[in-house]
Protein backbone atom coordinates (compact mmCIF):
# COMPACT_ATOMS: atom_id res chain seq x y z
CA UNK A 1 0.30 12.27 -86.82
CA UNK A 2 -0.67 9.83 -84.53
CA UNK A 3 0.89 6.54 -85.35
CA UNK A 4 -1.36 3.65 -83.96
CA UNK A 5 0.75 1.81 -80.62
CA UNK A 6 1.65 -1.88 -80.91
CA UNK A 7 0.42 -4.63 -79.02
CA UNK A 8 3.53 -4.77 -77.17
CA UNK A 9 3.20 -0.52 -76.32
CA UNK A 10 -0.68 -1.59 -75.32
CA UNK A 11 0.65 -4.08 -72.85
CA UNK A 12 3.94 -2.04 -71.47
CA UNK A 13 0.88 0.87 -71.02
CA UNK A 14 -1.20 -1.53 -69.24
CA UNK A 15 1.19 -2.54 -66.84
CA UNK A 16 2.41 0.60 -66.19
CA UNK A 17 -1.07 1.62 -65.30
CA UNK A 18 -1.91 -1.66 -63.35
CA UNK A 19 1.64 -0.68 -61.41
CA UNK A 20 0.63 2.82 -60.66
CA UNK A 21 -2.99 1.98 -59.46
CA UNK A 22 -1.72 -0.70 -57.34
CA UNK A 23 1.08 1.57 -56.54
CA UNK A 24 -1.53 4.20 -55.50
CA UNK A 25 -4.00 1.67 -53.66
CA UNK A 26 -1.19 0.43 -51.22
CA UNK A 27 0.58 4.19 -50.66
CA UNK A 28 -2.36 5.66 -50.10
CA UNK A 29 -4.67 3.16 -48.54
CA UNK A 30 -3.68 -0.29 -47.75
CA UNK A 31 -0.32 1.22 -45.61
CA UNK A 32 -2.33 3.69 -43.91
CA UNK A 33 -5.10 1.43 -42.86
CA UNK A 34 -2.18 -1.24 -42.06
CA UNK A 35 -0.14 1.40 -39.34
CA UNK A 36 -3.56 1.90 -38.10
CA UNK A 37 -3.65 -1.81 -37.33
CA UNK A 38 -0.70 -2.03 -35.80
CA UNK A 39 -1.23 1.10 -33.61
CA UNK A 40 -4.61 0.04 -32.95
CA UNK A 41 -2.73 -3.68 -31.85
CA UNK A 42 -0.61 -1.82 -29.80
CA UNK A 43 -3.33 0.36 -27.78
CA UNK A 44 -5.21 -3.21 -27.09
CA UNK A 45 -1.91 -4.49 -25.65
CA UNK A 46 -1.59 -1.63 -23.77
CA UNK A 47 -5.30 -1.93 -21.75
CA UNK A 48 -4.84 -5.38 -22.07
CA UNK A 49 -1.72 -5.29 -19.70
CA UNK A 50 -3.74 -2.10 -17.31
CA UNK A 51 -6.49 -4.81 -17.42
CA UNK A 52 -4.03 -7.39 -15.96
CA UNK A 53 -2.60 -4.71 -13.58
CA UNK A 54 -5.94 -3.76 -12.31
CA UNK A 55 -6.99 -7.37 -11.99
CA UNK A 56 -3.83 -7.97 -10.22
CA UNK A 57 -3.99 -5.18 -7.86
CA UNK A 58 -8.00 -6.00 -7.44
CA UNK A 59 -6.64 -9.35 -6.30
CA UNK A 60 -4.05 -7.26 -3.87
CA UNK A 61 -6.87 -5.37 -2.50
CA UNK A 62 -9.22 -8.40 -1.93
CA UNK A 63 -6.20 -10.04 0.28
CA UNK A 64 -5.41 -7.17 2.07
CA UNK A 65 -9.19 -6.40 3.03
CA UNK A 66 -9.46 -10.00 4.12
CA UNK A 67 -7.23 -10.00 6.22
CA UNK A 68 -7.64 -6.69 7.81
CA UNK A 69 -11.10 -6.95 8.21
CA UNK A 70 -10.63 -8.95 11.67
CA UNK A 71 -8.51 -6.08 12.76
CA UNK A 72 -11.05 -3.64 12.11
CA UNK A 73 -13.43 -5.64 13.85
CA UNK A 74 -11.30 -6.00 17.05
CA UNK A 75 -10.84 -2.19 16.49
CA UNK A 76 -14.82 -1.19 16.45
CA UNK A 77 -15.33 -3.70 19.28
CA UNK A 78 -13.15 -1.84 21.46
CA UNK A 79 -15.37 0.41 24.15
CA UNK A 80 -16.23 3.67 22.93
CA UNK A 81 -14.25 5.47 24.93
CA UNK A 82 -11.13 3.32 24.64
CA UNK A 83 -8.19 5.46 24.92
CA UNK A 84 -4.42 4.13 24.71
CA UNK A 85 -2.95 5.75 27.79
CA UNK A 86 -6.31 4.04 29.74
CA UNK A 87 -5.13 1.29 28.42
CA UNK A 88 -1.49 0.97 29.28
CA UNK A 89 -2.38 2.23 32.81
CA UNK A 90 -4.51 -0.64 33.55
CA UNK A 91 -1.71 -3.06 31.91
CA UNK A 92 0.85 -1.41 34.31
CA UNK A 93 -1.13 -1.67 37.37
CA UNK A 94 -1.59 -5.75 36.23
CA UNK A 95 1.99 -5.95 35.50
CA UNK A 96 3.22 -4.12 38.16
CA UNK A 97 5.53 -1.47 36.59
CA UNK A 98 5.38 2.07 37.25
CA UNK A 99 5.62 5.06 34.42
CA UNK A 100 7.71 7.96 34.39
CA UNK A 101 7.03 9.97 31.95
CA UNK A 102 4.39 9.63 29.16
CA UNK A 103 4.49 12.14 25.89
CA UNK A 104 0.92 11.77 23.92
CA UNK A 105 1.86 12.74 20.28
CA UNK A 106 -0.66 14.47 18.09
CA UNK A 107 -3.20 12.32 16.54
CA UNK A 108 -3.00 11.39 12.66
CA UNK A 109 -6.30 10.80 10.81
CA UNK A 110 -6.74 7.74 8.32
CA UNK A 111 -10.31 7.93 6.75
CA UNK A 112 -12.56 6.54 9.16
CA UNK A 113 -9.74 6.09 12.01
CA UNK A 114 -7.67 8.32 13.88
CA UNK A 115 -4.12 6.76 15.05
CA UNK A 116 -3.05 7.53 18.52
CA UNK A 117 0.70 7.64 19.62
CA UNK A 118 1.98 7.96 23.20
CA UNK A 119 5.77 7.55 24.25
CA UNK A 120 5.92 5.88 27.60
CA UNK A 121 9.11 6.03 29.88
CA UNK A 122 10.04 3.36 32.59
CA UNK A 123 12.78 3.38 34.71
CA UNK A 124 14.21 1.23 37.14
CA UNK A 125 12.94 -2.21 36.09
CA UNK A 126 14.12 -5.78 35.86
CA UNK A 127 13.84 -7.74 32.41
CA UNK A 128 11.32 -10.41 33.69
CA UNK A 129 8.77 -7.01 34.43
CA UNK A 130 9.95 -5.63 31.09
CA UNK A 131 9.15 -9.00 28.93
CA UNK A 132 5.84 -9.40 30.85
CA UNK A 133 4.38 -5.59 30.56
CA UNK A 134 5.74 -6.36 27.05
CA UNK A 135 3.85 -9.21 26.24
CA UNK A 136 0.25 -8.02 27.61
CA UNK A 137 0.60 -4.83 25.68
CA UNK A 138 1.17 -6.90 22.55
CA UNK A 139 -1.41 -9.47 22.81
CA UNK A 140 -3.11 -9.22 19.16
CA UNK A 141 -6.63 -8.59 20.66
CA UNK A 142 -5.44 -5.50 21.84
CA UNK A 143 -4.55 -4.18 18.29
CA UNK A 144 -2.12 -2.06 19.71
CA UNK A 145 1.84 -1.87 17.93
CA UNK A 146 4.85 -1.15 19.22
CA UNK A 147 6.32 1.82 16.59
CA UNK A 148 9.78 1.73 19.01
CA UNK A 149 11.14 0.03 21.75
CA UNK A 150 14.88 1.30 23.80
CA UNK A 151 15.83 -0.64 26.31
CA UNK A 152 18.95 0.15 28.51
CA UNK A 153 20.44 -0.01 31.64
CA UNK A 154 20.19 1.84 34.52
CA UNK A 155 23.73 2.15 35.63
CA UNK A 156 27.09 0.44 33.97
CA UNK A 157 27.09 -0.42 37.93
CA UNK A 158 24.27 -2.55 37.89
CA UNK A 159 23.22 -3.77 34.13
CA UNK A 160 20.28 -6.29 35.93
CA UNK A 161 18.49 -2.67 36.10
CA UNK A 162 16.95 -1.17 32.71
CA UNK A 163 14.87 1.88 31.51
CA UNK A 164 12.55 1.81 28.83
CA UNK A 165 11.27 3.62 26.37
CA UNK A 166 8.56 2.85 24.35
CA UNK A 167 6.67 4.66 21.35
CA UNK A 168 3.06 2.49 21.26
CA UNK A 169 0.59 3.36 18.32
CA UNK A 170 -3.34 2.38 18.00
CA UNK A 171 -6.27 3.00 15.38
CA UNK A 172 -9.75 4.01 16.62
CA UNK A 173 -12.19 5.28 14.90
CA UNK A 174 -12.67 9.21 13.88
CA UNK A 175 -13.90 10.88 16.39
CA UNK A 176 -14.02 8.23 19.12
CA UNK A 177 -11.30 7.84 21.70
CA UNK A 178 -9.42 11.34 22.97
């Protein structure tokens, strides 16, 4: 029959069920809630360092739009009807240098600007008219860049002689201009 369990059986029974309920409480819920931890550690690293990478390009942003925003001023200043060959003509006739040949490329849109391109050939021209034309047309009120430049001479005969060609580029806004 049943034999009555020692004080020693009482306490080996105890601790075995102390073991298994702790044994159950940290299985089941104490290393569960404990990867959830550490994943939930891990996702507030992760937006932690997209906050920094926002905040860092925010920064990035407020730089760039500070400095541009004189540029875009100078570029809504311009008349209404500026137009980059206009432009160049007028610098030519100052400078004294004559075009050959000028190749308007297509115009490419960037939200509220439009970017015109023209390729402008000279020919026959000594350095001194080059350098000058060269330095009107890239005065920085004019906002205008130079996207290429190939300079080269003439003849081998005479090397004081040069062509040039030259790719310019400007921004005006959308729909204003050609």
């Amino acid at each position: 029959m049943a034999r009555a369990l020692s004080q020693r059986e009482k306490n080996v029974i105890i601790g075995a069920g102390i073991f298994l309920v702790c044994f159950v409480l940290y299985w089941f819920i104490i290393l569960p809630k404990r990867e959830d931890l550490r994943d939930l550690k891990e996702s507030v690293e992760k937006l932690r360092a997209q906050h920094q990478e926002v905040e860092r390009i925010r920064a990035q942003h407020n730089l760039l739009k500070k400095e541009t925003d004189p540029v875009m001023q100078k570029i809504l200043q311009r008349k209404k009807d500026f137009d980059l060959s206009a432009f160049v003509a007028e610098t030519e006739k100052l400078q004294k240098i004559t075009r050959n040949r000028e190749t308007t490329l297509r115009p490419t849109t960037y939200g509220n600007f439009e970017k015109q391109t023209s390729v402008f050939t000279y020919e026959d021209n000594s350095l001194y008219q080059i350098v000058e034309f060269l330095k009107e047309i890239e005065k920085p009120e004019n906002v205008i860049s130079i996207e290429s430049l190939t300079i080269r001479p003439k003849s081998a005969a005479d090397p004081s002689r040069l062509n040039l060609e030259i790719r310019l580029a400007t921004l005006v806004p959308a729909g204003r201009g050609k």
